[in-house]
C-alpha atoms as a PDB file:
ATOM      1  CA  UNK A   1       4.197 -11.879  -3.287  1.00  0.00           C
ATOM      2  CA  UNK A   2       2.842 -12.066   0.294  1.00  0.00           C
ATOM      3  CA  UNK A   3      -0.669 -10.046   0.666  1.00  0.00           C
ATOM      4  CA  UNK A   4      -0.572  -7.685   3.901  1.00  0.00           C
ATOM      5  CA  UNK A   5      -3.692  -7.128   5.338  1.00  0.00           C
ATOM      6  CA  UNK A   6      -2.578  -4.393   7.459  1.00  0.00           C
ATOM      7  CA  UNK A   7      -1.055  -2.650   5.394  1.00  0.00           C
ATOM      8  CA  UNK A   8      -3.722  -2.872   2.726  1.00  0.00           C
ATOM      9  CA  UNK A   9      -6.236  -1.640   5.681  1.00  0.00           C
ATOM     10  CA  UNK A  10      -3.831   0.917   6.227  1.00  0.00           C
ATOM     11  CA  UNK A  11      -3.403   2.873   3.037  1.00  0.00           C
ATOM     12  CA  UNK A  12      -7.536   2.411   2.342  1.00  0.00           C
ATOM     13  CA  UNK A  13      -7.694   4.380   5.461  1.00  0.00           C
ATOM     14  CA  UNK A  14      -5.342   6.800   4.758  1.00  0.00           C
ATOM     15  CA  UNK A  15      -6.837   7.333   0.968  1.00  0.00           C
ATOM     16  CA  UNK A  16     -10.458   7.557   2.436  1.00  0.00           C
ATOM     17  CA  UNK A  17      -8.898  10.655   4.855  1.00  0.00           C
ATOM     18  CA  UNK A  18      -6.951  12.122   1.320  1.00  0.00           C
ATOM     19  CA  UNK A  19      -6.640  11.749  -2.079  1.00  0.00           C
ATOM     20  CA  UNK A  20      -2.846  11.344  -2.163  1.00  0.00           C
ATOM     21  CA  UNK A  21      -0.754   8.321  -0.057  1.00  0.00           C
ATOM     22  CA  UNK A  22       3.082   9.015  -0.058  1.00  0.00           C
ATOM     23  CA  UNK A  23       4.948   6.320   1.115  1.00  0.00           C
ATOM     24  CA  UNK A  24       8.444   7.568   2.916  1.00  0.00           C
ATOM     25  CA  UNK A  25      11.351   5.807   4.615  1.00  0.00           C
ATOM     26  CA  UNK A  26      14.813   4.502   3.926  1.00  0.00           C
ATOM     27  CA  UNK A  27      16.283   2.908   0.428  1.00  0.00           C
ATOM     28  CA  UNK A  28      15.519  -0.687   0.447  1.00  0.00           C
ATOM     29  CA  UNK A  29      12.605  -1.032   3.169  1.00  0.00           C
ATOM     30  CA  UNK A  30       9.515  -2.778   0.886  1.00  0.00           C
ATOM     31  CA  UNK A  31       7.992   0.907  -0.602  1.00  0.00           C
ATOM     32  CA  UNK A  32       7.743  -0.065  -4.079  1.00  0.00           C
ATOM     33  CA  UNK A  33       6.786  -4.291  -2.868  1.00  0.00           C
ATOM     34  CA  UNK A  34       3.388  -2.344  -0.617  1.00  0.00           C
ATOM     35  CA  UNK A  35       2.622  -0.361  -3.507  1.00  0.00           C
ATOM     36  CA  UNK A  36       2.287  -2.946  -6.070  1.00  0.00           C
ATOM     37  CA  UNK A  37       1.089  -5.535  -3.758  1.00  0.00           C
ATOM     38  CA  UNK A  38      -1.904  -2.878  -2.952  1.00  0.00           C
ATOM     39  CA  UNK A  39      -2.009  -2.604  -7.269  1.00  0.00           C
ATOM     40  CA  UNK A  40      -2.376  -6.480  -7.592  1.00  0.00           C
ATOM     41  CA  UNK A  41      -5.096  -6.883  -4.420  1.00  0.00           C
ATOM     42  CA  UNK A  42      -7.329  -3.669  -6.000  1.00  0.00           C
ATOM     43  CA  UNK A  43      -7.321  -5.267  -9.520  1.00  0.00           C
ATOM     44  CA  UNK A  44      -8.385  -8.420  -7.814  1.00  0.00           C
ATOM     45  CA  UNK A  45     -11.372  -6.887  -5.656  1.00  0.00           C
END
């Protein structure tokens, strides 16, 4: 699994501004891959 620094950047931001991320878009576009990819990374750090 590729890590994605932006994107990781992105949802700490977004958490920091709420307690609750939702991730929307079409079937098929990498929801679930971010989501555990942001998992893996925070067990990491």
């Amino acid at each position: 699994m590729v890590i994605r620094p932006f994107w990781i950047e992105k949802i700490n931001s977004a958490w920091r501004k709420r307690p609750i991320v939702w991730f929307t878009g079409v079937r098929r576009t990498g929801k679930t891959t971010i989501a555990k990819m942001f998992l893996i990374v925070g067990c990491l750090s």
